[in-house]
Protein backbone atom coordinates (compact mmCIF):
# COMPACT_ATOMS: atom_id res chain seq x y z
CA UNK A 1 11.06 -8.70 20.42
CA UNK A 2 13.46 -6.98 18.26
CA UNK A 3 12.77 -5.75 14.56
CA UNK A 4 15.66 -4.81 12.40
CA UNK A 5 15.99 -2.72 9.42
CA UNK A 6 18.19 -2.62 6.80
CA UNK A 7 20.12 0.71 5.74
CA UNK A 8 20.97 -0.20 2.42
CA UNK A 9 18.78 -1.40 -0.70
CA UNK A 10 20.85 -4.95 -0.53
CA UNK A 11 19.60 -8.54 -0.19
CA UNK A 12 20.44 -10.13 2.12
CA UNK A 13 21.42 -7.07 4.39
CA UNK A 14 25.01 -7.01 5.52
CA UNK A 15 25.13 -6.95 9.44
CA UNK A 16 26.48 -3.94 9.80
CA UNK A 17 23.89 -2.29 7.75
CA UNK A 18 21.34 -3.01 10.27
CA UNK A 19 19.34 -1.25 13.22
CA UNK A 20 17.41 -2.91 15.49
CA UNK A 21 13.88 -1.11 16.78
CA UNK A 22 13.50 -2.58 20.36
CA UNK A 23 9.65 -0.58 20.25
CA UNK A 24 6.80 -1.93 18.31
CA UNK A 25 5.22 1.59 18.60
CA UNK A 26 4.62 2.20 14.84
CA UNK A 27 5.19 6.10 15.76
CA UNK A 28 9.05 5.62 16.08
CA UNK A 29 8.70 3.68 12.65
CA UNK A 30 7.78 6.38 10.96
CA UNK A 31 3.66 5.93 10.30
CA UNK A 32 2.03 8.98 11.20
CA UNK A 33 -2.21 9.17 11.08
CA UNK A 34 -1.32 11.17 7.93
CA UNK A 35 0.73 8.23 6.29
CA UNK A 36 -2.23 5.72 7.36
CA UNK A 37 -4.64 8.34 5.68
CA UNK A 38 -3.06 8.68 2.38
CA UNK A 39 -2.17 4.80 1.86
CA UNK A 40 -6.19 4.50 3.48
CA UNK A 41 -7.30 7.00 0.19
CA UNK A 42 -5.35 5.89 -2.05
CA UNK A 43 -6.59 1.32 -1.48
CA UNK A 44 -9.99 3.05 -1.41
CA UNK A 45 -9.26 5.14 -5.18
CA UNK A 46 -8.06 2.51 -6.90
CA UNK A 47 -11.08 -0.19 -5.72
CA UNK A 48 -13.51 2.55 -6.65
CA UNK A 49 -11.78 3.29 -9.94
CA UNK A 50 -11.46 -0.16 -10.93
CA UNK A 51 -15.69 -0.69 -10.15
CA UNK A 52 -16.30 2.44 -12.08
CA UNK A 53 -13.78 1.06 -15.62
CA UNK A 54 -15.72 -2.43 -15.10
CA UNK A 55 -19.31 -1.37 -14.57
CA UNK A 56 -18.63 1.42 -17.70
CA UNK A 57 -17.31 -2.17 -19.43
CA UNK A 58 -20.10 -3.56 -18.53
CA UNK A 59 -22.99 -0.98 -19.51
CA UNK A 60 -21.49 -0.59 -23.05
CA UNK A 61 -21.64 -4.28 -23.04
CA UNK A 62 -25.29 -4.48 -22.51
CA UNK A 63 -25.92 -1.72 -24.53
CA UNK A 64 -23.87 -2.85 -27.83
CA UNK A 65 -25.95 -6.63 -27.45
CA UNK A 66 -29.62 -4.66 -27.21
CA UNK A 67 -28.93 -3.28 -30.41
């Protein structure tokens, strides 16, 4: 199976703008266990941020009714 790439930011990608990969070993792609960590921490920040702004929504909810 043959994946192709496009070496130009244009839709749809002229044909002689693109390179076939002939490997599907993501390591000739380009992702690198460093790449898969930072993408990995960075899905995992914003999930954890976004509990933290909603439960801090949520506590000064509660609180501002019990008064």
């Amino acid at each position: 199976m043959n994946v192709f790439q496009c070496s130009v930011a244009v839709f749809p990608c002229p044909p002689e703008s693109q390179t076939a990969f002939e490997s599907m070993d993501p390591a000739s792609w380009g992702v690198t266990p460093d790449a898969v960590l930072a993408v990995y921490s960075w899905g995992f920040g914003a999930i954890l941020m976004l509990w933290a702004i909603g439960f801090t929504c949520g506590a000064i909810i509660t609180t501002i009714k019990k008064m």
